[in-house]
C-alpha atoms as a PDB file:
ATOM      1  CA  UNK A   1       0.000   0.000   0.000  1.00  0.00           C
ATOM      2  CA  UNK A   2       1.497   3.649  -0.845  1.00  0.00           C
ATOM      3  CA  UNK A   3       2.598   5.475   2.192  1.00  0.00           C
ATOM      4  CA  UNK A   4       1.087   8.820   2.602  1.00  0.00           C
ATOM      5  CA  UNK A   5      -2.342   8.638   1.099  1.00  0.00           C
ATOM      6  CA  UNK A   6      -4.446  11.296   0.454  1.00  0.00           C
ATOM      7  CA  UNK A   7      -8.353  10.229   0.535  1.00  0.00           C
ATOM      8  CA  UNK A   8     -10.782  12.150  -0.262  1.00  0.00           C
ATOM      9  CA  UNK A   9     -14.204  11.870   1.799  1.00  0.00           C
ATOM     10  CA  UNK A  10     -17.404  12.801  -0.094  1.00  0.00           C
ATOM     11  CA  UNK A  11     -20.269  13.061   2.352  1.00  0.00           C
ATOM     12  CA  UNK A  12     -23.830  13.472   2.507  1.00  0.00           C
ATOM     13  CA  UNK A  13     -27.303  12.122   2.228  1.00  0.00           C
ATOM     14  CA  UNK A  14     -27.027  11.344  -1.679  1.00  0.00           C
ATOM     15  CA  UNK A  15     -30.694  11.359  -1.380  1.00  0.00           C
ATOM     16  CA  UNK A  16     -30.440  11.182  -4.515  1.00  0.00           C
ATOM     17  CA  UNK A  17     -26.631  10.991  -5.653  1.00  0.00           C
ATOM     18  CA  UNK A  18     -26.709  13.573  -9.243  1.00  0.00           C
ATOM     19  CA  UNK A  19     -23.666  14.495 -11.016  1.00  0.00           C
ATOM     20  CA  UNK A  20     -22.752  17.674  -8.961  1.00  0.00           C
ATOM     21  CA  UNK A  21     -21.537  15.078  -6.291  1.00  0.00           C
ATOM     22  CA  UNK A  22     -19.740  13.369  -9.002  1.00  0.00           C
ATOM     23  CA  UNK A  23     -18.004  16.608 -11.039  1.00  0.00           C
ATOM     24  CA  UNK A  24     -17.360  17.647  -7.246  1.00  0.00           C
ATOM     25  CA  UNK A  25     -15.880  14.560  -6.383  1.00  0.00           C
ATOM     26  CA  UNK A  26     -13.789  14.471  -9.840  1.00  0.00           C
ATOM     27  CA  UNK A  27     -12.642  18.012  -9.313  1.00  0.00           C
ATOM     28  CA  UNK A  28     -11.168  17.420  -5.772  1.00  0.00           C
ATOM     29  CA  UNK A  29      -9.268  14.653  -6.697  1.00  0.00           C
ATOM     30  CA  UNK A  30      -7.521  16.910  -9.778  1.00  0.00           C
ATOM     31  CA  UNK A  31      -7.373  19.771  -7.523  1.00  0.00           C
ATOM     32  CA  UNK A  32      -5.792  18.388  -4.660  1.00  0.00           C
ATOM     33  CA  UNK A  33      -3.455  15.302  -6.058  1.00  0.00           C
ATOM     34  CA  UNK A  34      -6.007  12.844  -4.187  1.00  0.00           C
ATOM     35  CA  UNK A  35      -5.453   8.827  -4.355  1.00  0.00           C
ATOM     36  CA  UNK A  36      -9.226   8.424  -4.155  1.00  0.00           C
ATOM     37  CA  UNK A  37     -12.435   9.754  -3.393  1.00  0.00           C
ATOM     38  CA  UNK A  38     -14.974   7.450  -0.726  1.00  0.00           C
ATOM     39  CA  UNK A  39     -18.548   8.186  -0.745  1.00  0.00           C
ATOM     40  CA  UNK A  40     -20.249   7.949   2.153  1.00  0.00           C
ATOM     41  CA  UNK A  41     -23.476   7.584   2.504  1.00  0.00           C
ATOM     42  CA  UNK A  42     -25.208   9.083   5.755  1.00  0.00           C
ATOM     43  CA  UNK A  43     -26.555   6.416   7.725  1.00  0.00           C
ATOM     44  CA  UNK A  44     -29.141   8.098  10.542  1.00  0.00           C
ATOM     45  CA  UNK A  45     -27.274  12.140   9.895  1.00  0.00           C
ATOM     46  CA  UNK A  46     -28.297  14.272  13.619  1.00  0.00           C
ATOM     47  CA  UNK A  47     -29.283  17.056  11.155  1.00  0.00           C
ATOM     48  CA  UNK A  48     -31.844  15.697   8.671  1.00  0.00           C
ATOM     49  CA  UNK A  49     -34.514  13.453   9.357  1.00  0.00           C
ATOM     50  CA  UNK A  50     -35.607  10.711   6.270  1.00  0.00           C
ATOM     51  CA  UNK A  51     -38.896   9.090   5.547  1.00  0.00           C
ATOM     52  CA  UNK A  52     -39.797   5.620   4.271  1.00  0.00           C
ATOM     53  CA  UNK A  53     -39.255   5.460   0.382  1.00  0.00           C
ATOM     54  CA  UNK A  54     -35.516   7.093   1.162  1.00  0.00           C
ATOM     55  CA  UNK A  55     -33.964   4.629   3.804  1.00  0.00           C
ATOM     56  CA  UNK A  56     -30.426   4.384   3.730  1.00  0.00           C
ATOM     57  CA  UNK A  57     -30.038   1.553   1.363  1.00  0.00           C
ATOM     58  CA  UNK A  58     -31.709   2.960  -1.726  1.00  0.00           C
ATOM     59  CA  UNK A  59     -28.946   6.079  -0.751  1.00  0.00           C
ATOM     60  CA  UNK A  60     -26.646   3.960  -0.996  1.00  0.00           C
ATOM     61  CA  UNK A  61     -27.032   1.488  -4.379  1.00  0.00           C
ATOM     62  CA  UNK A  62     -27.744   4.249  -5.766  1.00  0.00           C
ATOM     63  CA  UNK A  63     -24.458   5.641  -4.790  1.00  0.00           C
ATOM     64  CA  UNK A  64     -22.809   2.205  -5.915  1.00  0.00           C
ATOM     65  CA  UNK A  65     -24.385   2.573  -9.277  1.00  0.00           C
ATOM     66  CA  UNK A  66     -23.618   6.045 -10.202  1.00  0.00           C
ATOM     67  CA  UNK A  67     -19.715   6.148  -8.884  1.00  0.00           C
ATOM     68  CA  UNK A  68     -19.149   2.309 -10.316  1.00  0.00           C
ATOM     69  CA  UNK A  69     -17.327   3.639 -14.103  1.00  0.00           C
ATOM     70  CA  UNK A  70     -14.714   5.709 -12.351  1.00  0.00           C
ATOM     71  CA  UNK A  71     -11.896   3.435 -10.394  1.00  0.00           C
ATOM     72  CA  UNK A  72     -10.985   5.895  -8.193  1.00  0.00           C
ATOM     73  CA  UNK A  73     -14.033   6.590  -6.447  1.00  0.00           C
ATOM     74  CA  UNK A  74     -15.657   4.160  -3.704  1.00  0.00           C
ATOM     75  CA  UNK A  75     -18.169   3.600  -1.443  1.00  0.00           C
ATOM     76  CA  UNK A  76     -18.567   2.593   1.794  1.00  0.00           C
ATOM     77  CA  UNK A  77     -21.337   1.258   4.187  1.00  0.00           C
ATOM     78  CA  UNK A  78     -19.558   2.306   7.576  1.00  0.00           C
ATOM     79  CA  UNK A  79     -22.190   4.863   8.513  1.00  0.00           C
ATOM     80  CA  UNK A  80     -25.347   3.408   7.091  1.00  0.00           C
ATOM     81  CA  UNK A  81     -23.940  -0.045   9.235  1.00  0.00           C
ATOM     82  CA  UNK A  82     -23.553   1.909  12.189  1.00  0.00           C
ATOM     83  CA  UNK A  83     -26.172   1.791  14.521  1.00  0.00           C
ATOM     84  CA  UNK A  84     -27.485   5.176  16.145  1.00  0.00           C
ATOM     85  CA  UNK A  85     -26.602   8.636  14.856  1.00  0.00           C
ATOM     86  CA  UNK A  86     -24.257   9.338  12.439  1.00  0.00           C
ATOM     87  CA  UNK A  87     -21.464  11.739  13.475  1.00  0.00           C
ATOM     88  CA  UNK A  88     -18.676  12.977  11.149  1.00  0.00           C
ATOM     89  CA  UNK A  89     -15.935  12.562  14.226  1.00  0.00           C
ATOM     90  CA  UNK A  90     -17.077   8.569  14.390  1.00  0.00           C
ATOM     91  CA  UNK A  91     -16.575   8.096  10.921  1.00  0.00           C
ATOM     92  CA  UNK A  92     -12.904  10.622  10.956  1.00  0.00           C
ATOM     93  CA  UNK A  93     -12.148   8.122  13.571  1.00  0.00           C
ATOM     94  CA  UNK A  94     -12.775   4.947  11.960  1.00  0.00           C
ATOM     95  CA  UNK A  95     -10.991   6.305   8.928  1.00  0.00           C
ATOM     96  CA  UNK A  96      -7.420   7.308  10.778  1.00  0.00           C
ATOM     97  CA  UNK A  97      -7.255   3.353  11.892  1.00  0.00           C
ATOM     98  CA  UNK A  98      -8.135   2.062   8.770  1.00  0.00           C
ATOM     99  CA  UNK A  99      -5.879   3.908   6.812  1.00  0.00           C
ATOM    100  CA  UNK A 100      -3.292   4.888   9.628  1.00  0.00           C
ATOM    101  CA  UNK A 101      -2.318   8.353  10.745  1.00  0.00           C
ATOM    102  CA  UNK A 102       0.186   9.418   8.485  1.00  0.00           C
ATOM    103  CA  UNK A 103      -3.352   9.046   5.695  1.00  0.00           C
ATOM    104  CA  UNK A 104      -4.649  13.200   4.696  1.00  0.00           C
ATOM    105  CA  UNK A 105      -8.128  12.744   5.214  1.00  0.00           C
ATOM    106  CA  UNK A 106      -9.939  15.428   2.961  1.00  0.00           C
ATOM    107  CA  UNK A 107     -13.717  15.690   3.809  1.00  0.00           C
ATOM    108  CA  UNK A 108     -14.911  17.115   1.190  1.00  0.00           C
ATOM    109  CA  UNK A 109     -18.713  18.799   1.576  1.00  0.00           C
ATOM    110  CA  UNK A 110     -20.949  21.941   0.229  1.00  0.00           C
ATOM    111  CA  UNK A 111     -20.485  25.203   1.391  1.00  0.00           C
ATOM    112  CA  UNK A 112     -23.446  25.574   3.403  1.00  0.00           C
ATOM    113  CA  UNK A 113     -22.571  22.280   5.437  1.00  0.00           C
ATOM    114  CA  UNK A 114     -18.908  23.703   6.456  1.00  0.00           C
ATOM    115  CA  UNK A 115     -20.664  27.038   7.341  1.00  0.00           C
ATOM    116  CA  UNK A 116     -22.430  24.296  10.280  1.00  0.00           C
ATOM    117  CA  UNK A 117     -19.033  22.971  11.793  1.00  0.00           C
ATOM    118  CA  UNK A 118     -19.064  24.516  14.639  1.00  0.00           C
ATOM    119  CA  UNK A 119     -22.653  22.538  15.583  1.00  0.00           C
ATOM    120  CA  UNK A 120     -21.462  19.028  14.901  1.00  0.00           C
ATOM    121  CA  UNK A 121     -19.925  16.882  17.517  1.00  0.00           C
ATOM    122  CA  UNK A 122     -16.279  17.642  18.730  1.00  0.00           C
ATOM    123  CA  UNK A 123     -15.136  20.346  15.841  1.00  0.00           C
ATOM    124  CA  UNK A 124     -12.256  20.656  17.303  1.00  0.00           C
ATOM    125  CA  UNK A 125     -10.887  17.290  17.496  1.00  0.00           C
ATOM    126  CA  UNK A 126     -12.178  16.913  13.308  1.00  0.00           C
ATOM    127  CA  UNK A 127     -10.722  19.993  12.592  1.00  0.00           C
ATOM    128  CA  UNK A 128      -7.246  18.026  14.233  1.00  0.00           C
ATOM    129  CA  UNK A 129      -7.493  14.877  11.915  1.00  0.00           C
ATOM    130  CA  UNK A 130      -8.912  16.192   8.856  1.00  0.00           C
ATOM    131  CA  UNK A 131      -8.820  19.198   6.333  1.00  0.00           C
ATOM    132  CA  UNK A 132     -12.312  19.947   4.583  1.00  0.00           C
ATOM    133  CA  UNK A 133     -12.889  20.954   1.122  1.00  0.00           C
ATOM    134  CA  UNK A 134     -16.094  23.540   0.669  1.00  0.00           C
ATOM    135  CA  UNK A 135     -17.754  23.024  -3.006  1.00  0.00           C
ATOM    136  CA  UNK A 136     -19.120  26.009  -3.766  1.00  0.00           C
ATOM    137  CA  UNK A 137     -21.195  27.390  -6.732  1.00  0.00           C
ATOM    138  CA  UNK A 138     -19.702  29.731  -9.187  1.00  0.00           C
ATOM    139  CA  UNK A 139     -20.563  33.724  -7.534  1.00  0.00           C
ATOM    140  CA  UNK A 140     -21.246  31.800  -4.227  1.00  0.00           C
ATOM    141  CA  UNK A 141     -20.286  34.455  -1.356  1.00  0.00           C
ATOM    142  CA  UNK A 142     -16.897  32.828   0.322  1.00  0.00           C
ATOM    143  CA  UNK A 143     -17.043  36.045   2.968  1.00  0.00           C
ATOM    144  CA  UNK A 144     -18.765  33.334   5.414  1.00  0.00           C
ATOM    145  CA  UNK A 145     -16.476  30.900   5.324  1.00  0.00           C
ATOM    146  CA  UNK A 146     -13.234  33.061   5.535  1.00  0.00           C
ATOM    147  CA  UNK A 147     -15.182  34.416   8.670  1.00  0.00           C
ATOM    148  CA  UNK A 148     -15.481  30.824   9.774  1.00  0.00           C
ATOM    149  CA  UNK A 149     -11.525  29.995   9.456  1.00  0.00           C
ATOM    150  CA  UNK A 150     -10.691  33.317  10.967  1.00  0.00           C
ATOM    151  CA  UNK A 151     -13.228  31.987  14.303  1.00  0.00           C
ATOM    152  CA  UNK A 152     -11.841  28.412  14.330  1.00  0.00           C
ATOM    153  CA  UNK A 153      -8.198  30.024  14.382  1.00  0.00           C
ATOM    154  CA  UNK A 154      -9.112  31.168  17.678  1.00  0.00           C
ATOM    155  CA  UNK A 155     -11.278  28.242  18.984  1.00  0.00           C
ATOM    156  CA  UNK A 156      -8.320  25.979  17.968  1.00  0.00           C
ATOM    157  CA  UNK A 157      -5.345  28.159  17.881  1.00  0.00           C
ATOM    158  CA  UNK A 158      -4.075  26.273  14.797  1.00  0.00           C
ATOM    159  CA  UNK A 159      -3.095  28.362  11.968  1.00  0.00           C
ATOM    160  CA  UNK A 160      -2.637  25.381   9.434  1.00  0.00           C
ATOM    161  CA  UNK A 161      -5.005  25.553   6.362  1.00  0.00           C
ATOM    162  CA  UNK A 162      -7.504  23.514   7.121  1.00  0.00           C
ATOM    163  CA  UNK A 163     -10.896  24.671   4.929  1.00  0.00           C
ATOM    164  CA  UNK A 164     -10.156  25.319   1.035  1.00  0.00           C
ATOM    165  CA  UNK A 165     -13.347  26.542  -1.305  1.00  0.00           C
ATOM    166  CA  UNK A 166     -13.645  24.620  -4.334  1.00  0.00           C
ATOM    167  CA  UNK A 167     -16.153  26.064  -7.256  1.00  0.00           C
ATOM    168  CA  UNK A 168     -18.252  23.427  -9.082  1.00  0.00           C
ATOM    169  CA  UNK A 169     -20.377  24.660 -11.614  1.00  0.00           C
ATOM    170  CA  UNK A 170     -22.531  21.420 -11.444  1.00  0.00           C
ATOM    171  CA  UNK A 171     -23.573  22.062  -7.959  1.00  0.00           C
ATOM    172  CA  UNK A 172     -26.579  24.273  -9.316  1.00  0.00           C
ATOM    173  CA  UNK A 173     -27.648  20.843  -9.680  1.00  0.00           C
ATOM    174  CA  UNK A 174     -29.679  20.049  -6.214  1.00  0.00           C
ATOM    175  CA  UNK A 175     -30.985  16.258  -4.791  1.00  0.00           C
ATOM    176  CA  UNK A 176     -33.977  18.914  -3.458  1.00  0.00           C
ATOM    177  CA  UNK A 177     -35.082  19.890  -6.834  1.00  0.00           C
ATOM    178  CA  UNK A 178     -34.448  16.476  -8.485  1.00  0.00           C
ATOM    179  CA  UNK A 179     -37.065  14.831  -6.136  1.00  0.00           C
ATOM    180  CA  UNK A 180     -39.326  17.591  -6.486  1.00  0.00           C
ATOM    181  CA  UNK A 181     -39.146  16.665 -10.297  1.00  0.00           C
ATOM    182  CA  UNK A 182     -39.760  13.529  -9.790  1.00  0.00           C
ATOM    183  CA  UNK A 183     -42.789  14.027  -7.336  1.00  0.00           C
ATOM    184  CA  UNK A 184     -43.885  16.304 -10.386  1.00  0.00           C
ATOM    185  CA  UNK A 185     -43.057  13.733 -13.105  1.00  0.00           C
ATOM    186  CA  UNK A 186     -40.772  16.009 -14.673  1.00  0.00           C
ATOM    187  CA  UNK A 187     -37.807  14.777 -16.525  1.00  0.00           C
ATOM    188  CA  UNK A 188     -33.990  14.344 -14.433  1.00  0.00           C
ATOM    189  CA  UNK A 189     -32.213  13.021 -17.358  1.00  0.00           C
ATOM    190  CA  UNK A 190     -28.695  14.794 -17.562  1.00  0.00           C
ATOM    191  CA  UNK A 191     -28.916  15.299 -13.664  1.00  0.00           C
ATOM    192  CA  UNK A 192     -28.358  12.156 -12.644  1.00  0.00           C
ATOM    193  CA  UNK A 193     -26.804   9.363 -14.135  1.00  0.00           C
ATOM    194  CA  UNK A 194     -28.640   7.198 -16.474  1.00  0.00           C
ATOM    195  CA  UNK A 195     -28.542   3.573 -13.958  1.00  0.00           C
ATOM    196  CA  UNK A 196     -29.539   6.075 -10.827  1.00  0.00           C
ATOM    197  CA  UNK A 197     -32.643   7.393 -13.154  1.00  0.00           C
ATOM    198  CA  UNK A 198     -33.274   3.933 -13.972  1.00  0.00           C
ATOM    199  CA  UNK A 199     -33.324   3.120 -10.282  1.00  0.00           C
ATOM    200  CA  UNK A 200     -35.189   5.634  -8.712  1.00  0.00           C
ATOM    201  CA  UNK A 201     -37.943   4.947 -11.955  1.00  0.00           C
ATOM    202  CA  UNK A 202     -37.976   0.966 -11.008  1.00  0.00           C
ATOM    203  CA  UNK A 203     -38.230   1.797  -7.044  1.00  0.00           C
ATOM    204  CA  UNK A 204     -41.207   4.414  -7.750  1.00  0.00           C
ATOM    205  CA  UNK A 205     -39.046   6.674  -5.430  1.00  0.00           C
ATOM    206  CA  UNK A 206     -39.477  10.193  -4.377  1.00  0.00           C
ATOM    207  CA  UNK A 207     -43.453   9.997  -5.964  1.00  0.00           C
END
């Protein structure tokens, strides 16, 4: 196994997964010399609350079936498998002694998510054992999040870069407005992949 690795973590509901997470995903790994990307699908996420047709398995194939043509992304089951709530730190955690300590972890999230850190569980400590990468739309307002770094500087005392803004153009693509499509029997062609179109249209998902 190389020494050193630099893994990039692509979180979030993927409820469902559309190609913003995947040009997001694709960009990071150009952008920032990564060995791979790992998707991971929430499992039971402290912030958001899921209903019935959505449960974390659906997230996930779906997930599997849109990320399976490009050999450097994956996806792992470790928070859908975990029982409770989901919490970023638990899954940092598991990470570190999977891949060892000397791995760069690279959580890699939207904007708006990042501009929440300082709500989830033990900031600090993630802040420590990863770096986070903020996908942005293009003319999103970065003021925020250089207001964020400047408070976590002083929280943490730890002038190391640890949040870098990434623009995506396909993140005007949202999973909000491809289920409202679907609930409307509009068309999601070209926002999602073709096999996680196919899914979601044999599942009768999001109706």
């Amino acid at each position: 196994m190389k020494e050193n690795l630099k893994i990039g973590i692509m979180g979030g509901t993927f409820n469902p997964v559309h190609h913003g997470h995947l040009v997001a995903a694709d960009e990071a790994l150009y952008q920032f010399k990564l060995d791979k990307v790992i998707f991971i699908p929430s499992g039971d996420p402290p912030h958001k609350n899921f209903s019935e047709e959505t449960i974390a398995e659906h997230r996930y194939l779906m997930t599997v079936i849109a990320t399976s043509a490009n050999k450097k992304f994956f996806v792992s089951r470790i928070e859908i498998d975990r029982k409770g709530k989901s919490y970023t730190i638990d899954t940092i955690r598991e990470l570190k002694k999977m891949y060892g300590e000397n791995t760069g972890l690279y959580f890699i999230t939207g904007a708006d998510a990042i501009l929440e850190i300082l709500t989830w569980k033990k900031t600090e400590e993630i802040m420590q054992l990863c770096s986070f990468i903020a996908a942005t739309r293009p003319g999103y307002n970065i003021s925020r999040i250089q207001e964020l770094k400047e408070m976590l500087f002083k929280k943490t005392n730890n002038n190391i870069e640890k949040i870098f803004v990434m623009e995506v153009p396909a993140l005007a693509i949202s999973s909000t407005d491809i289920r409202k499509r679907v609930k409307e029997g509009r068309p999601i062609d070209y926002l999602v992949p073709e096999g996680v179109s196919n899914y979601i249209l044999k599942h009768g998902l999001y109706r």
